[in-house]
Protein backbone atom coordinates (compact mmCIF):
# COMPACT_ATOMS: atom_id res chain seq x y z
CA UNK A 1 1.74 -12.47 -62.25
CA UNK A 2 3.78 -11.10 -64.87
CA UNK A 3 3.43 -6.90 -64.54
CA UNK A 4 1.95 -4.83 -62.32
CA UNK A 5 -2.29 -4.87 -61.96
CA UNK A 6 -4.49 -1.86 -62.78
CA UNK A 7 -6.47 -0.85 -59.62
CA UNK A 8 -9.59 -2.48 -61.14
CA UNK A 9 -8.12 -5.64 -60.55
CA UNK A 10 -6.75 -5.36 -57.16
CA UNK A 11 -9.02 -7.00 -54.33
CA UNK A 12 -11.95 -7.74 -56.59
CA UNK A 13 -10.60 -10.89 -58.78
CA UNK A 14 -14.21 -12.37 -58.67
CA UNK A 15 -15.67 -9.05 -60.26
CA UNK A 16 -14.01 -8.45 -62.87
CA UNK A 17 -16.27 -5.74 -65.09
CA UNK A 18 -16.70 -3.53 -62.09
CA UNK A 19 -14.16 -0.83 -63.51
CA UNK A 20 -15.78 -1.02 -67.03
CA UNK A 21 -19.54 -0.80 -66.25
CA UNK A 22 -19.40 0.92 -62.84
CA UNK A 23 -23.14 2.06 -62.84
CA UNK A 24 -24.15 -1.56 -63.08
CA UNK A 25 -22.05 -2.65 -60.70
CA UNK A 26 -22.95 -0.20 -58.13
CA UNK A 27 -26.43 -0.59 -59.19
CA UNK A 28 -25.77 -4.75 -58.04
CA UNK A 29 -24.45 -3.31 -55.02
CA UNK A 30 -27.50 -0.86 -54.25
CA UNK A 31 -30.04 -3.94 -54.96
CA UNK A 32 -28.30 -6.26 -53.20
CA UNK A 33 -26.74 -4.74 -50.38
CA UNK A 34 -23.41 -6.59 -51.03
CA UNK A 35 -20.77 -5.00 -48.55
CA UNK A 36 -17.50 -4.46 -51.01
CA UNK A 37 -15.62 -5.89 -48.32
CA UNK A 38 -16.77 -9.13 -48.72
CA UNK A 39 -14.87 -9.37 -51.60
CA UNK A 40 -11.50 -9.31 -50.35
CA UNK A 41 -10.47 -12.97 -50.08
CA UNK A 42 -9.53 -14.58 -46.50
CA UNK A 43 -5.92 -15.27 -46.98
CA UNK A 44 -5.48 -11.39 -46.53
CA UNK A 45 -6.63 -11.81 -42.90
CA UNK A 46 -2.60 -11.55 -41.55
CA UNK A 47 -2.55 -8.05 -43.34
CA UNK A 48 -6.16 -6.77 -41.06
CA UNK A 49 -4.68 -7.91 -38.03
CA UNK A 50 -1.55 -6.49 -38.01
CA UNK A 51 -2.69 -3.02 -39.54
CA UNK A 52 -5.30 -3.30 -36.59
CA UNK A 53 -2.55 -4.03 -34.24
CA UNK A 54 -0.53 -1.08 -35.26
CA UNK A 55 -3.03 1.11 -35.33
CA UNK A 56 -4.18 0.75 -31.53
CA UNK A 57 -0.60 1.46 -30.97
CA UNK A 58 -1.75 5.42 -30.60
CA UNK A 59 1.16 6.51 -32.40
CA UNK A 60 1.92 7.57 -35.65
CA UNK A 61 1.94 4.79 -38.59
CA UNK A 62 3.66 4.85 -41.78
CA UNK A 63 4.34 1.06 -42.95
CA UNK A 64 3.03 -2.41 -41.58
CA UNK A 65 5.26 -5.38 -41.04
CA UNK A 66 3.77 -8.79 -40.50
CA UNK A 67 4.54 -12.60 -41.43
CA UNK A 68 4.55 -15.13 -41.80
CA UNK A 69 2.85 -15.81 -44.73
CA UNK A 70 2.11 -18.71 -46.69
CA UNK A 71 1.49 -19.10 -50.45
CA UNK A 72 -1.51 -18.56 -51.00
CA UNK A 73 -1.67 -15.04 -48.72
CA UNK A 74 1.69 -13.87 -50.54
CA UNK A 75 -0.46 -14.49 -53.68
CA UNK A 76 -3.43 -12.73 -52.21
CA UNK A 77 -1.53 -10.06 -50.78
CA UNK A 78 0.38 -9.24 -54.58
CA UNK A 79 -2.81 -9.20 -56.12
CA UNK A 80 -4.50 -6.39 -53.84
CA UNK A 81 -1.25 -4.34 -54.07
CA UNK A 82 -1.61 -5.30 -58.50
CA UNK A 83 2.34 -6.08 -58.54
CA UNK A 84 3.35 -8.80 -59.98
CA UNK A 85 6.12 -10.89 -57.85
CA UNK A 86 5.47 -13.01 -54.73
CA UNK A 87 6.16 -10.31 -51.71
CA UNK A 88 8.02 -12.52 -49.37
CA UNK A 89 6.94 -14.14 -46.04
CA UNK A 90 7.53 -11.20 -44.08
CA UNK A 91 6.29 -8.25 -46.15
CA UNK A 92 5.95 -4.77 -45.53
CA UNK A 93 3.51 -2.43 -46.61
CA UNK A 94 3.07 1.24 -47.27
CA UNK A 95 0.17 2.45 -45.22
CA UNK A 96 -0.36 5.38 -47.51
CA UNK A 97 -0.23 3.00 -49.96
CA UNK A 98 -2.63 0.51 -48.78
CA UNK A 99 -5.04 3.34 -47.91
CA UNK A 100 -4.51 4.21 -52.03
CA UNK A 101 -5.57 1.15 -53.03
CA UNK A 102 -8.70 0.42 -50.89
CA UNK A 103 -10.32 3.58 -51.17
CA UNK A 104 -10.13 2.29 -55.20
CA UNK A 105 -11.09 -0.93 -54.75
CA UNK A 106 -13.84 -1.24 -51.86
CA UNK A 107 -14.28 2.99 -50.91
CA UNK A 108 -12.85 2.64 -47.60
CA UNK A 109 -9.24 3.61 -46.00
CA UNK A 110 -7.36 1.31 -43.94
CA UNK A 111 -8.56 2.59 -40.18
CA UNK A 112 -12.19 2.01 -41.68
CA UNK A 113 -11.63 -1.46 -43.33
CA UNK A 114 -9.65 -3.35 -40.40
CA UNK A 115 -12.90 -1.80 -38.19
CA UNK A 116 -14.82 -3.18 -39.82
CA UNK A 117 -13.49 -6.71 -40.20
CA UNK A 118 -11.60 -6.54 -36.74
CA UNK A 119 -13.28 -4.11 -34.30
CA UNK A 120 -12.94 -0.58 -32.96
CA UNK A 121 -9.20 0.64 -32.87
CA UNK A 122 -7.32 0.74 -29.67
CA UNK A 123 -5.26 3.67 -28.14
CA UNK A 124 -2.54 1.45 -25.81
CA UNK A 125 0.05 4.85 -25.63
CA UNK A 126 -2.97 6.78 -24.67
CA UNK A 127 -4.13 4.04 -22.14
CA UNK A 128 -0.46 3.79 -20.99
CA UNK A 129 -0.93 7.26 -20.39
CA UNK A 130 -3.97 7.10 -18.81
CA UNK A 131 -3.04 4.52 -16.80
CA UNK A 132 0.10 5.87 -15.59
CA UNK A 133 -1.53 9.74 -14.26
CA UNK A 134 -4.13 7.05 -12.25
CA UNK A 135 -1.48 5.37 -10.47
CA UNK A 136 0.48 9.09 -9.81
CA UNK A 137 -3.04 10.31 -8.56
CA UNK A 138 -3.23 6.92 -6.28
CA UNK A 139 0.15 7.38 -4.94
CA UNK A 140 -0.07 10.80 -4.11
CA UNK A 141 -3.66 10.28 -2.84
CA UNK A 142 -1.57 7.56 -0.36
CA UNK A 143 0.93 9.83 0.86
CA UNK A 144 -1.37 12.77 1.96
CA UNK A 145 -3.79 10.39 3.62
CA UNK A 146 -4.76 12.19 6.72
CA UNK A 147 -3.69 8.64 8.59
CA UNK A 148 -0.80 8.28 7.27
CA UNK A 149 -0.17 12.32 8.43
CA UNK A 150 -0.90 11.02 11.89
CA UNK A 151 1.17 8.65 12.33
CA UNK A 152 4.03 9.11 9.78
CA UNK A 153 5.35 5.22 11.28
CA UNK A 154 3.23 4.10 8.53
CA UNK A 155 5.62 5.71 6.14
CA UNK A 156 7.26 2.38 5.10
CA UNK A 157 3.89 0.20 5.13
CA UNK A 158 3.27 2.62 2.78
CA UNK A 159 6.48 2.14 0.57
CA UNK A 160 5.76 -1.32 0.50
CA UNK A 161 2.16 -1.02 -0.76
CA UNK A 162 3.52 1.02 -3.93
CA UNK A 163 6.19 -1.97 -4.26
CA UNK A 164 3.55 -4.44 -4.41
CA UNK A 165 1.92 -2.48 -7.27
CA UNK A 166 -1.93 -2.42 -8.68
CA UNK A 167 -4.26 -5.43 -7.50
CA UNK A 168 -6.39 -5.76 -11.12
CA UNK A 169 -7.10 -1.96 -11.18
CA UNK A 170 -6.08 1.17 -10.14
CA UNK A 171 -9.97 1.89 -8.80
CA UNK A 172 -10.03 -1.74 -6.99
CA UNK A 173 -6.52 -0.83 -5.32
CA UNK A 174 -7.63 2.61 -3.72
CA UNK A 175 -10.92 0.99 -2.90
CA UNK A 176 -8.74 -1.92 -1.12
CA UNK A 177 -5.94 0.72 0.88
CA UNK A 178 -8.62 3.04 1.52
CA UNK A 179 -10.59 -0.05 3.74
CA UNK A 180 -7.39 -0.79 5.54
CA UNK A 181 -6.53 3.26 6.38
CA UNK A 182 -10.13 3.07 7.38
CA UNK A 183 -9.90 0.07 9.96
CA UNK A 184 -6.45 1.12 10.84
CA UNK A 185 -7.76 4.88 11.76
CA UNK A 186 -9.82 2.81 14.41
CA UNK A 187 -6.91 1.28 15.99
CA UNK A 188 -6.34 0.57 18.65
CA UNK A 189 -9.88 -0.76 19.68
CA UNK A 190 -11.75 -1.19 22.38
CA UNK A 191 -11.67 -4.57 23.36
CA UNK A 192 -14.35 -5.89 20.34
CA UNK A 193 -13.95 -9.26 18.63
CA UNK A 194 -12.35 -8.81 15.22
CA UNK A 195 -15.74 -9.75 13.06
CA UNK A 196 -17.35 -6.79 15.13
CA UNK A 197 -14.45 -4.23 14.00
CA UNK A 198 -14.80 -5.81 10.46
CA UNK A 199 -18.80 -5.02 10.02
CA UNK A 200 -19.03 -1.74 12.04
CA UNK A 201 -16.21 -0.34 9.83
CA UNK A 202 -16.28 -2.29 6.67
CA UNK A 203 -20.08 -3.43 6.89
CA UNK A 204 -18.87 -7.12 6.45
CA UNK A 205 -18.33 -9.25 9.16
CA UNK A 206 -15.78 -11.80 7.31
CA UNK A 207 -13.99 -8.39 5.59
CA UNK A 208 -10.88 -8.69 7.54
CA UNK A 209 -10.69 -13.16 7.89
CA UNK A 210 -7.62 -14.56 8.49
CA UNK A 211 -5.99 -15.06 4.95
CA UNK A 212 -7.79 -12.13 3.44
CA UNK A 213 -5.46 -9.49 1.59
CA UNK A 214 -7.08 -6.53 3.37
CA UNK A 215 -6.00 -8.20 6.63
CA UNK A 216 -2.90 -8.65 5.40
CA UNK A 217 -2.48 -5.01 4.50
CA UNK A 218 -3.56 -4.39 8.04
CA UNK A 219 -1.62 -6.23 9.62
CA UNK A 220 1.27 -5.12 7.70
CA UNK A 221 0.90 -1.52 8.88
CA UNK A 222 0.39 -2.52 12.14
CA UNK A 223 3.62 -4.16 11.95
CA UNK A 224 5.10 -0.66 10.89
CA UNK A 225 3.80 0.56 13.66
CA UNK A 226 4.59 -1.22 16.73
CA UNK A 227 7.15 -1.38 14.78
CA UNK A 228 7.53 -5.33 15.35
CA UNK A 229 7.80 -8.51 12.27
CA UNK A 230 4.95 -9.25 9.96
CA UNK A 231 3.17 -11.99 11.80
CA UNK A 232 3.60 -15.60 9.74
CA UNK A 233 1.28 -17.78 11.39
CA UNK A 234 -2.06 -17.51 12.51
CA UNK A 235 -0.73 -17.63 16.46
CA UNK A 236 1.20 -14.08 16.11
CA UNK A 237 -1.74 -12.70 13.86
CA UNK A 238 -3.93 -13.08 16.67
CA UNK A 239 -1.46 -11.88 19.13
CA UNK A 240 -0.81 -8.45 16.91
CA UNK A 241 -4.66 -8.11 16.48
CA UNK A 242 -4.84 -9.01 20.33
CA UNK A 243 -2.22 -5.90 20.86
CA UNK A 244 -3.90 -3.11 18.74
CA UNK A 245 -7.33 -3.89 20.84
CA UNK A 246 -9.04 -6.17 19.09
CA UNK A 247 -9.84 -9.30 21.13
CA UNK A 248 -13.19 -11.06 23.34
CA UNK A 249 -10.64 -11.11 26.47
CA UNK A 250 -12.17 -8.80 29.14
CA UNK A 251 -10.20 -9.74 31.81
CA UNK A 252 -6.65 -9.85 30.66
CA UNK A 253 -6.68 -5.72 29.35
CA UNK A 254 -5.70 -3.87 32.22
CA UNK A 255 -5.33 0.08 32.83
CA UNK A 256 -4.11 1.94 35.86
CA UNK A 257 -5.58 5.42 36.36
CA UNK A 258 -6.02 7.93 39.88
CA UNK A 259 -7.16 10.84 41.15
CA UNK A 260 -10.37 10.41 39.07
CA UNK A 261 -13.55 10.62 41.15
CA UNK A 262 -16.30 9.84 39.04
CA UNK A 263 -19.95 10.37 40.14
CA UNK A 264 -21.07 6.66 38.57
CA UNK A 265 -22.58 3.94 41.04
CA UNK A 266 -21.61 1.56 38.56
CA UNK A 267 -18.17 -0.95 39.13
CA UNK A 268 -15.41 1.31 37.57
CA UNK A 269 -17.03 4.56 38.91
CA UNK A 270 -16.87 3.11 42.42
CA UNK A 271 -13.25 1.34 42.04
CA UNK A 272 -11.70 4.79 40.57
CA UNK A 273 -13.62 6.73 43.47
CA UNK A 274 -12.49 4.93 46.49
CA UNK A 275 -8.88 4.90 45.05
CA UNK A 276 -8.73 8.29 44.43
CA UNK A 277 -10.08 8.51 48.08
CA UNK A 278 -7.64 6.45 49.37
CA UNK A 279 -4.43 7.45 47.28
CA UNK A 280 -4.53 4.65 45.29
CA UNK A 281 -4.28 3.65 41.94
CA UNK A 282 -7.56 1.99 40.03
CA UNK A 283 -6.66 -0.79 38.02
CA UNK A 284 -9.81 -1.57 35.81
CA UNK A 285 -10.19 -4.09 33.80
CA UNK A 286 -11.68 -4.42 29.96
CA UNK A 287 -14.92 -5.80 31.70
CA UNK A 288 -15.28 -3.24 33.98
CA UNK A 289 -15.04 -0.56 31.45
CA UNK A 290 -17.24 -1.71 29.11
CA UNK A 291 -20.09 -1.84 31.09
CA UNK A 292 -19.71 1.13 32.61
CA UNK A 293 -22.58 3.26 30.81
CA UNK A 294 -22.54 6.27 32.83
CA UNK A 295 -19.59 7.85 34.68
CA UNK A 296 -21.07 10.92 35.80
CA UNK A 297 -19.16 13.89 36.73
CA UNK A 298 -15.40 13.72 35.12
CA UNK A 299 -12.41 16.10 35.61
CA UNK A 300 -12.31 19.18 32.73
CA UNK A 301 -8.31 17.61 32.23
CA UNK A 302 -6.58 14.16 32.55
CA UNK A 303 -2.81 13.63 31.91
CA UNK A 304 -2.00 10.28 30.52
CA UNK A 305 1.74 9.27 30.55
CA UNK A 306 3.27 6.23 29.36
CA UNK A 307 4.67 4.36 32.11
CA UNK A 308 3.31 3.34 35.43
CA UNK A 309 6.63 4.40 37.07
CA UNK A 310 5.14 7.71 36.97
CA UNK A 311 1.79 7.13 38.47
CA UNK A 312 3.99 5.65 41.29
CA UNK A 313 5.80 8.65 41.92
CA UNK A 314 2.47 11.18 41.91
CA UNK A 315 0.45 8.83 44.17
CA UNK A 316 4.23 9.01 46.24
CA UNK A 317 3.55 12.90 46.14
CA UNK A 318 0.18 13.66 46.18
CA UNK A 319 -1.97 10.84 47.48
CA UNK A 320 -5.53 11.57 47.47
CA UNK A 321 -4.56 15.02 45.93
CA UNK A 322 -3.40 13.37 43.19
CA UNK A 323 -4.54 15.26 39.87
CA UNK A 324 -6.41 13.16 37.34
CA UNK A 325 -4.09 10.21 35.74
CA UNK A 326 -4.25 7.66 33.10
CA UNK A 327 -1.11 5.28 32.40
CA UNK A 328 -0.80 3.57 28.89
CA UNK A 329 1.46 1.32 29.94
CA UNK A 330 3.55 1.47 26.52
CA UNK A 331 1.28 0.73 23.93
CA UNK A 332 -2.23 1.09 25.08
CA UNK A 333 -4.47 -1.91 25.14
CA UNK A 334 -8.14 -2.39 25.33
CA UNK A 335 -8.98 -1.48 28.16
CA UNK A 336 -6.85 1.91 28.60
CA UNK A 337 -8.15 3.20 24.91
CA UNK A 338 -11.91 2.51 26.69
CA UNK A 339 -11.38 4.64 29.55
CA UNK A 340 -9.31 7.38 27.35
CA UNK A 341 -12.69 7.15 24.60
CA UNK A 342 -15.17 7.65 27.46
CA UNK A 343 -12.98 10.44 29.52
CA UNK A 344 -13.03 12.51 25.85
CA UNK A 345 -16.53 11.56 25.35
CA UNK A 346 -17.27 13.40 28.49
CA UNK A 347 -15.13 16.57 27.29
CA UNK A 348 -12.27 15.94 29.57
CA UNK A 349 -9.07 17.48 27.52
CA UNK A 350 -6.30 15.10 27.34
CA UNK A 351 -2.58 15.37 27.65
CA UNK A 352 -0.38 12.93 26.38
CA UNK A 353 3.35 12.14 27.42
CA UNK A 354 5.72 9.65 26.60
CA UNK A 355 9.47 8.63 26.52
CA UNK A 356 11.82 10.35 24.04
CA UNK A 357 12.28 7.51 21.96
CA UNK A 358 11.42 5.56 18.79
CA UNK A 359 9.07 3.57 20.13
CA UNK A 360 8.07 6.80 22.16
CA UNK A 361 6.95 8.65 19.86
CA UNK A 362 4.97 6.10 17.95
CA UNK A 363 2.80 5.37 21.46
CA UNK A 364 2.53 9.11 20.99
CA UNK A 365 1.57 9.65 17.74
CA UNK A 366 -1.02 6.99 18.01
CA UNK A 367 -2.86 8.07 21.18
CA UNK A 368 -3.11 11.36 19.82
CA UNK A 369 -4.17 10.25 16.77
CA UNK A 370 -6.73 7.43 17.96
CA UNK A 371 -8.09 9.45 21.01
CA UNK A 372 -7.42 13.47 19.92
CA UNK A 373 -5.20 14.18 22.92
CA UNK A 374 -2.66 16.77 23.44
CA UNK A 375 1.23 15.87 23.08
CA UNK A 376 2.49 17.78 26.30
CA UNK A 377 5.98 18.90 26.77
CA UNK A 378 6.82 16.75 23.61
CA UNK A 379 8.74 19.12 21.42
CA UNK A 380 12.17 19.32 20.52
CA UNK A 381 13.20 21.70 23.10
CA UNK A 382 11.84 19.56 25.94
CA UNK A 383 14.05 16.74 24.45
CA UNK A 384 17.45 19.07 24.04
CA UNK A 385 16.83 20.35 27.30
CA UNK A 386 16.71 16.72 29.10
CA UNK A 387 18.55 14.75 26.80
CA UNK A 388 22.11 13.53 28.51
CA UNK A 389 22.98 9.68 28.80
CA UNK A 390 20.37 6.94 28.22
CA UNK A 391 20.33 3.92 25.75
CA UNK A 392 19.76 4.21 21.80
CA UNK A 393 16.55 5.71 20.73
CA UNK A 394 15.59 2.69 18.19
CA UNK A 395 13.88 3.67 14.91
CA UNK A 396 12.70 6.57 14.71
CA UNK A 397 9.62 7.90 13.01
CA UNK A 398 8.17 11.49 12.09
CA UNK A 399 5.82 12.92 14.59
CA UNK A 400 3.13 15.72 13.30
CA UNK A 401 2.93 18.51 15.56
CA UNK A 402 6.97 18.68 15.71
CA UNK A 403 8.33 18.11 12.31
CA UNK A 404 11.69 19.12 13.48
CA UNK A 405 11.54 16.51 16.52
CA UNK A 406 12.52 12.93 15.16
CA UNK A 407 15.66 14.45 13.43
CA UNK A 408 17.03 15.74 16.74
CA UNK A 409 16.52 11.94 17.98
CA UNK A 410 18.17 10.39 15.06
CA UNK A 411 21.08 12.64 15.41
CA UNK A 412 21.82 12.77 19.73
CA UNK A 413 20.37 9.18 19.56
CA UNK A 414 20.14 9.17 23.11
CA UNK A 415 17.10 8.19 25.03
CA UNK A 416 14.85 10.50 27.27
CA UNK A 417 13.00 8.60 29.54
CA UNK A 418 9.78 9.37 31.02
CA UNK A 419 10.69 8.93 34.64
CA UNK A 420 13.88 11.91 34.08
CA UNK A 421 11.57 14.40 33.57
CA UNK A 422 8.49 13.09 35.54
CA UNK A 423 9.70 15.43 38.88
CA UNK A 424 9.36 18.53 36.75
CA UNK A 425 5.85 17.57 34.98
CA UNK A 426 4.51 17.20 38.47
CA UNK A 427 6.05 20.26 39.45
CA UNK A 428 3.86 21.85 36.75
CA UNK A 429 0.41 19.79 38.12
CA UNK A 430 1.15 20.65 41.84
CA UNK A 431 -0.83 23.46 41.95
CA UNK A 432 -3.63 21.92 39.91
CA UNK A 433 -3.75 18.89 42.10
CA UNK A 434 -6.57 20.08 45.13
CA UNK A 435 -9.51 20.81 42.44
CA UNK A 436 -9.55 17.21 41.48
CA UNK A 437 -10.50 16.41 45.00
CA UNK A 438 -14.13 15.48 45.49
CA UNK A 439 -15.71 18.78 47.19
């Protein structure tokens, strides 16, 4: 290699009369169907793959560096590029250049050629791009879930569920959170074994198996929300699926209700009946509830507070002309979200009252969420006006219908509990109390 080759000579060593009787040689070609291609010798393979490789970049290309090369490809290499000194093992080369030289030698540019012998060019800053507006469009799609609006506790479940990233895609991720907003929209349950909850929400019995990541991310924002550890063994999984409803114990769920005097024959109509006849509070269990098919008549409103304490003091008040009451009990099981499901069913309107508190107003949130009730005198001015000594209020968490609400807790970070206030919310069902008597 002593001088730099003509273009006839570059690529096509083993056909050498193909610049001096060009008719015949594309005549070979014609007759033959020889692809020009196949002419360039292997040992240029290093150049293909790194043109390829910069040209799926997506951006702009001007000069290819690649390497190592051997020998024989430096050899290769000078001869397509006709100069005549060895290149080095780590060469670069003018794309405008190279594009020069193969539209000479085999009628195809560079993009075409490493096609050809590679396969179809990439676009990796365009997918980058692509990719990123997906996961933006996930994330925001996340944050203005209409769950996550009702009960904003889920706010850091959330956080944690962009820290963990994409699981294989961005499609398979949103197809994976948007299962566990939809089983977590149905908690808490009714009492049903966790395979149940799995198939009539998921339509797959084993969907939400111990070990499974979509129970994990369950679990997880159930966590957030009763605001408690991540269960690590299987013992507390069961215990936190146990709290949010979903269990085969009938017995154990318990809810307290009065002044209810349903027109049912069946157990729980009769039990909540004779209490309300007698003054007395109805505690019905999970069992009870469930197969209770048929209340009958139910009142037009219920009031459902979140400690017994208060059912205490009405039944103190107004015995058997105690208006219509349901008590959570803190966090409602089983059994209480059952008789809240089948009062609604019935079109009784539900109000919903709770302590002034963290852990207050994610009870509320969630009822009124899980069961459409009312929040009743649960705004920030009920809270300024009663707020005076009481223990800390715990983490707090948004509420929807009073945006303004969890700030005023964070900052007096004093407790308002239920009982305080529960003389003046009776004061306002006094003169409601006789129409929930049986005529």
């Amino acid at each position: 290699m002593c001088g730099r080759r003509t273009l006839a000579d570059r690529g096509l060593r083993s056909r050498p009369q193909a610049r001096k009787r060009p008719v015949q040689a594309a005549w070979r070609l014609c007759c033959t169907f020889v692809d020009p291609l196949s002419n360039l010798p292997p040992e240029l393979a290093p150049l293909w793959q790194a043109a390829h490789d910069r040209l799926s970049s997506g951006r702009p290309v001007s000069r290819v560096r690649f390497g190592p090369l051997d020998s024989l490809q430096q050899a290769a290499l000078a001869d397509l590029l006709g100069i005549g000194r060895m290149p080095g093992e780590y060469p670069t080369v003018s794309l405008s250049e190279l594009d020069q030289i193969l539209a000479e030698s085999v009628g195809a540019r560079t993009r075409e050629v490493v096609t050809r012998l590679i396969g179809p060019l990439g676009d990796r800053a365009g997918d980058r791009q692509r990719i990123a507006a997906e996961r933006a469009a996930l994330w925001a799609w996340l944050d203005s879930h209409p769950v996550l609006g009702d009960q904003p506790a889920l706010e850091s479940w959330a956080a944690t569920v962009r820290r963990a990233g994409i699981n294989g895609s961005v499609a398979r991720t949103q197809e994976e959170i948007g299962q566990a907003l939809r089983v977590i929209a149905e908690l808490p349950a009714s009492g049903i074994p966790l395979p149940v909850l799995a198939d009539r929400v998921l339509g797959n019995t084993h969907a939400l198996d111990d070990g499974t990541r979509l129970a994990g991310l369950v679990l997880r924002a159930l966590a957030a929300i009763y605001d408690v550890a991540v269960p690590e063994n299987a013992q507390r999984r069961r215990a936190l699926w146990e709290q949010a409803g979903v269990a085969d114990d009938e017995l154990s769920p318990v809810v307290l209700a009065a002044g209810i005097w349903p027109a049912g024959d069946d157990v729980a109509g009769q039990v909540l009946r004779l209490c309300a006849e007698r003054g007395h509070a109805a505690a019905l269990t999970l069992g009870q509830l469930k197969v209770a098919s048929d209340l009958g008549r139910l009142p037009a409103e219920a009031w459902v507070f979140e400690n017994p304490s208060v059912l205490a003091i009405a039944l103190a008040r107004f015995g058997d002309r105690c208006p219509p009451i349901v008590v959570t009990s803190g966090w409602p099981n089983s059994a209480a979200v059952l008789l809240l499901q089948k009062l609604a069913a019935a079109g009784t309107r539900l109000y919903y009252h709770g302590d002034f508190d963290g852990e207050g107003l994610r009870i509320a949130a969630a009822v009124v969420a899980r069961i459409t009730a009312t929040p009743w005198h649960l705004t920030s001015a009920d809270y300024l006006s009663a707020v005076s000594q009481g223990p800390p209020v715990g983490r707090v968490s948004e509420v929807p219908w009073d945006t303004s609400l969890a700030g005023h807790l964070a900052r007096v970070g004093v407790t308002v509990a239920e009982e305080r206030v529960a003389p003046s919310l009776l004061d306002e069902l006094a003169g409601a109390a006789p129409l929930h008597k049986r005529p």
